[in-house]
Protein backbone atom coordinates (compact mmCIF):
# COMPACT_ATOMS: atom_id res chain seq x y z
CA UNK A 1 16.49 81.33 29.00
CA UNK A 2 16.55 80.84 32.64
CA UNK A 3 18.10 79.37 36.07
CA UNK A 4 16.91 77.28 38.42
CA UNK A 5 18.84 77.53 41.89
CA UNK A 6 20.09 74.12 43.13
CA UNK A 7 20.00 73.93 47.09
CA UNK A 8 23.29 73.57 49.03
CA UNK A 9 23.94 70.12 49.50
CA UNK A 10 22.40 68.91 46.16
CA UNK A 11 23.64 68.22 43.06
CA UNK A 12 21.57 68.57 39.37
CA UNK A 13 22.44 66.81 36.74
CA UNK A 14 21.05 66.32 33.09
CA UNK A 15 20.46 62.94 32.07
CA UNK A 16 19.74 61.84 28.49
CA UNK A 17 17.56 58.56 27.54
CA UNK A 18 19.15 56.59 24.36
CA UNK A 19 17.93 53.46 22.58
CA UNK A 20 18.55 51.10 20.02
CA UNK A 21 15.40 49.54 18.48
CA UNK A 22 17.41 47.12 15.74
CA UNK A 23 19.29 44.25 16.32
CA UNK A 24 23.17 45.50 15.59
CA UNK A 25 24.46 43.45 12.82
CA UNK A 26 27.07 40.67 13.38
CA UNK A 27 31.02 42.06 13.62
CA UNK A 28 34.32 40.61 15.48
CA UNK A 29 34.42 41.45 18.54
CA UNK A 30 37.55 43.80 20.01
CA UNK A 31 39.99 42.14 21.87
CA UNK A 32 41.22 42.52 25.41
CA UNK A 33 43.02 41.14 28.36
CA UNK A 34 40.03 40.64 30.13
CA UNK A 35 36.65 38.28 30.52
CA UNK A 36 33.11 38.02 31.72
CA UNK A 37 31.93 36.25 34.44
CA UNK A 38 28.49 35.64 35.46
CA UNK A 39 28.02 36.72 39.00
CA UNK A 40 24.90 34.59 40.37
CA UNK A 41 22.98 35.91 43.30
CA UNK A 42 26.19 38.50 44.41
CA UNK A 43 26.37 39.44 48.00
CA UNK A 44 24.97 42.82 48.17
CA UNK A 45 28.80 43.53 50.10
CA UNK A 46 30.61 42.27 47.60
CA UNK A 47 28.39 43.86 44.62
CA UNK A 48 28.33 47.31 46.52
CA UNK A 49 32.72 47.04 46.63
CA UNK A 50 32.56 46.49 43.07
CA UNK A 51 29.77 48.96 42.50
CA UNK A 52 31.86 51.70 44.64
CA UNK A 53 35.04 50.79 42.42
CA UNK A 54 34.09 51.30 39.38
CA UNK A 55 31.29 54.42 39.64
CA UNK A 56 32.91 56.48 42.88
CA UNK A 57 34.49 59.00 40.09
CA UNK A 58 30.96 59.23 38.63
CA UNK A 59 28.59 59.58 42.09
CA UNK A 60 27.25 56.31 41.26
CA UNK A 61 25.18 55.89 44.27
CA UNK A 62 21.92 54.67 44.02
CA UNK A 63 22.87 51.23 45.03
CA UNK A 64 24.66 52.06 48.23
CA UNK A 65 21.62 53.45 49.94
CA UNK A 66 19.79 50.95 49.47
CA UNK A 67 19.28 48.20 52.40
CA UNK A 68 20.01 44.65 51.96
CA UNK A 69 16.64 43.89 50.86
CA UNK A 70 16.03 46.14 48.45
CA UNK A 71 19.38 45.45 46.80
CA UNK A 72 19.00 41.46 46.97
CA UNK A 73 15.39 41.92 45.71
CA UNK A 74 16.92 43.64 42.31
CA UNK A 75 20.34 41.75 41.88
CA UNK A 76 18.88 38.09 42.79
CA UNK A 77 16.03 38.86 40.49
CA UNK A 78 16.38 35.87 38.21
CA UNK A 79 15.35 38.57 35.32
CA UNK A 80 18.69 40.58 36.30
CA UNK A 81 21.85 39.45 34.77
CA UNK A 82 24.76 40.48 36.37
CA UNK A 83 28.65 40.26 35.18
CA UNK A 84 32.11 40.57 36.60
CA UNK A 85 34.61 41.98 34.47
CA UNK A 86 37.76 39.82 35.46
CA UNK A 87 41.21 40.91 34.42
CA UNK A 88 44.39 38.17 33.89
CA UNK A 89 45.20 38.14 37.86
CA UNK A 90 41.36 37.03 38.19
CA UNK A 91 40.73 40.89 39.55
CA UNK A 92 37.17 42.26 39.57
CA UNK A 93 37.86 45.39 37.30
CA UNK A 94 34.41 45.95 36.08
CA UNK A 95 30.71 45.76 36.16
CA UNK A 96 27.80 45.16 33.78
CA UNK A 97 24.72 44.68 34.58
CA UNK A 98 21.51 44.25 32.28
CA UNK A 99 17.99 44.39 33.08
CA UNK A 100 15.34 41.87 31.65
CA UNK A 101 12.32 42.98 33.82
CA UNK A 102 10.65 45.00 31.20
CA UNK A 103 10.51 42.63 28.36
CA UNK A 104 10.75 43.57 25.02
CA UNK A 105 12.81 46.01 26.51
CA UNK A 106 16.36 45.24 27.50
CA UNK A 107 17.81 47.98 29.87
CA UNK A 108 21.72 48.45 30.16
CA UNK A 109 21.23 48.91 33.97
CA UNK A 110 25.37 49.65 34.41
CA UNK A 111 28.14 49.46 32.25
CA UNK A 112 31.77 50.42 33.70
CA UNK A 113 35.60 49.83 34.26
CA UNK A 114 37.65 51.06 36.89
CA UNK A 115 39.46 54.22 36.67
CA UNK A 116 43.10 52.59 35.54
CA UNK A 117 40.95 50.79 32.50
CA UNK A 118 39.24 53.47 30.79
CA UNK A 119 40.42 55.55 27.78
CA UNK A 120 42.02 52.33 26.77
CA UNK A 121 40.18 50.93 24.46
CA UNK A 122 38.91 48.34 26.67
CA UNK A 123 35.21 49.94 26.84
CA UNK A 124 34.82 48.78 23.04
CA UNK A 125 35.05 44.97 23.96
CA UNK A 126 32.32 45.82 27.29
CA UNK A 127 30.06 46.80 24.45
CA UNK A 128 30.44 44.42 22.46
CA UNK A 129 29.54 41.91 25.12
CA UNK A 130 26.44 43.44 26.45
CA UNK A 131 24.84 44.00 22.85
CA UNK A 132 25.75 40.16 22.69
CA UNK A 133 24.03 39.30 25.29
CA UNK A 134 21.31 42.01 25.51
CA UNK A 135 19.99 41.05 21.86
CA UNK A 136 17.81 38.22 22.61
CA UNK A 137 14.51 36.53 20.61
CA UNK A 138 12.39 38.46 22.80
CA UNK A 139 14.05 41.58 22.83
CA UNK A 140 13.07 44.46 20.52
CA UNK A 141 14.56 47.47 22.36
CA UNK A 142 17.78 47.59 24.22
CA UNK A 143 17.83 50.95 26.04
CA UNK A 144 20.38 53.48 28.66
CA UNK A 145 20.39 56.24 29.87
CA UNK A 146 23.66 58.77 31.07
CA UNK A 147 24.19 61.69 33.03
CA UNK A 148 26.18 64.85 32.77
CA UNK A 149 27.82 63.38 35.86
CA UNK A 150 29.51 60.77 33.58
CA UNK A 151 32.63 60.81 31.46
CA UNK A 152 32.47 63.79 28.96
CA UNK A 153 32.98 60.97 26.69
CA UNK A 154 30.24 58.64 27.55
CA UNK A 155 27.44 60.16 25.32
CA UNK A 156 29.82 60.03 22.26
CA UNK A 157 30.67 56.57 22.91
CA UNK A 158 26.89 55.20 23.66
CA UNK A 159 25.89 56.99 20.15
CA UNK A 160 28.97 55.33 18.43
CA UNK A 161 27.75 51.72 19.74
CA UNK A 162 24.49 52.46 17.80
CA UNK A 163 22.41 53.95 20.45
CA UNK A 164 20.03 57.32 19.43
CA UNK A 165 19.23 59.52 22.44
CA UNK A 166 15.29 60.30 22.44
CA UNK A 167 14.67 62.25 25.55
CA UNK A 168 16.62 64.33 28.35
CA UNK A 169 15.68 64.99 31.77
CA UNK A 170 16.85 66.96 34.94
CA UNK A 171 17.66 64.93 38.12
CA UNK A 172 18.14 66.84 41.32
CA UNK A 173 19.01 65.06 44.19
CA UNK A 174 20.89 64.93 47.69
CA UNK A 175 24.81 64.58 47.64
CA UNK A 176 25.37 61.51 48.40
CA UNK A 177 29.13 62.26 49.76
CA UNK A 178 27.50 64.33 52.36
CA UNK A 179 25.46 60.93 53.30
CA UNK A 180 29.27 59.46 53.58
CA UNK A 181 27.78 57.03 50.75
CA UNK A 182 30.59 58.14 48.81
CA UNK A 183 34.42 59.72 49.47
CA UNK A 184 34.22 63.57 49.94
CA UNK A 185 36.83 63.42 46.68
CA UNK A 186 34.69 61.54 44.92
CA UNK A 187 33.87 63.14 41.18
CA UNK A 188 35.41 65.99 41.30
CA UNK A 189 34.16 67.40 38.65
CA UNK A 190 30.83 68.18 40.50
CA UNK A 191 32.33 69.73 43.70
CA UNK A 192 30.06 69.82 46.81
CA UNK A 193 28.65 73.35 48.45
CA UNK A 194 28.47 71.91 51.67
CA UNK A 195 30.67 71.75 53.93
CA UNK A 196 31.10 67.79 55.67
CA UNK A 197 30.21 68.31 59.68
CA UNK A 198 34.02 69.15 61.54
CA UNK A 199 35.33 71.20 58.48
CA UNK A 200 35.69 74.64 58.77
């Protein structure tokens, strides 16, 4: 067994691949105060607020540093469907986001509710949508992948919606709270080494 030093100022994480490779067979779907709305061509502001809401406890960050173009040239992709999770005041409270660009393969891009929603129950209806809409003629393998920088709970609940982890890598990259991408008390669960420039 051995260590590999992570730098000050990064963060390492373990991510695991999983896949489903059969259409799931039909069942009711769960109910909830809540429904999907398409979100055609989103402003990359308003897709980076909702972005920030619902994966700031979990570092999401990849799609804050991107500029503009790059983000418009993935969420206006006509081959990228992207949905609003709407509560009953009409709120924004969550965020799938599937991935058609790899046909047969279907990838669940991003899947989340904000912090107040989950460990409800609520995550079992998000499922249940996406497989519903992932599953298409053309599609023969709907795939994910999650982190170690996720909830404890997400692997458990990706294998429970029918998906079987096939491969695990390790990601090491720059904090992105240190960028100001995200809040300095952002996931703390993966505290940062650095100090932020004026602390002491």
């Amino acid at each position: 067994m051995s260590l590999t030093p992570v730098p000050d100022g990064q963060i390492a994480t373990v991510v695991t691949y999983m896949e489903m490779r059969e259409r799931p067979k039909p069942a009711p779907t769960p109910l909830a105060p809540l429904r999907l709305a398409p979100w055609k061509m989103p402003a990359p502001a308003a897709y980076r607020t909702l972005f920030r809401r619902v994966g700031e406890p979990w570092l999401w960050f990849s799609r804050l540093a991107m500029s503009d173009g790059e983000l418009g040239a993935i969420i206006h992709d006509p081959a990228v469907e992207i949905y609003a999770v709407i509560d009953l005041r009409g709120v924004e409270v969550g965020l799938l986001e599937l991935d058609f660009r790899s046909l047969p393969d279907c990838e669940l891009a991003f899947f989340g509710l904000i912090p107040d929603l989950t460990g409800k129950g609520l995550g079992q209806w998000l499922m249940a949508q996406a497989k519903a809409l992932a599953w298409r003629r053309e599609v023969t393998r709907f795939w994910v992948h999650s982190c170690t920088l996720d909830s404890p709970s997400a692997l458990a609940f990706y294998r429970k919606a029918g998906f079987v982890p096939y491969k695990r890598e390790v990601e090491i990259f720059a904090d992105p709270r240190l960028a100001g991408l995200l809040s300095p008390d952002a996931a703390p669960h993966a505290p940062m080494l650095k100090r932020l420039p004026g602390e002491k």
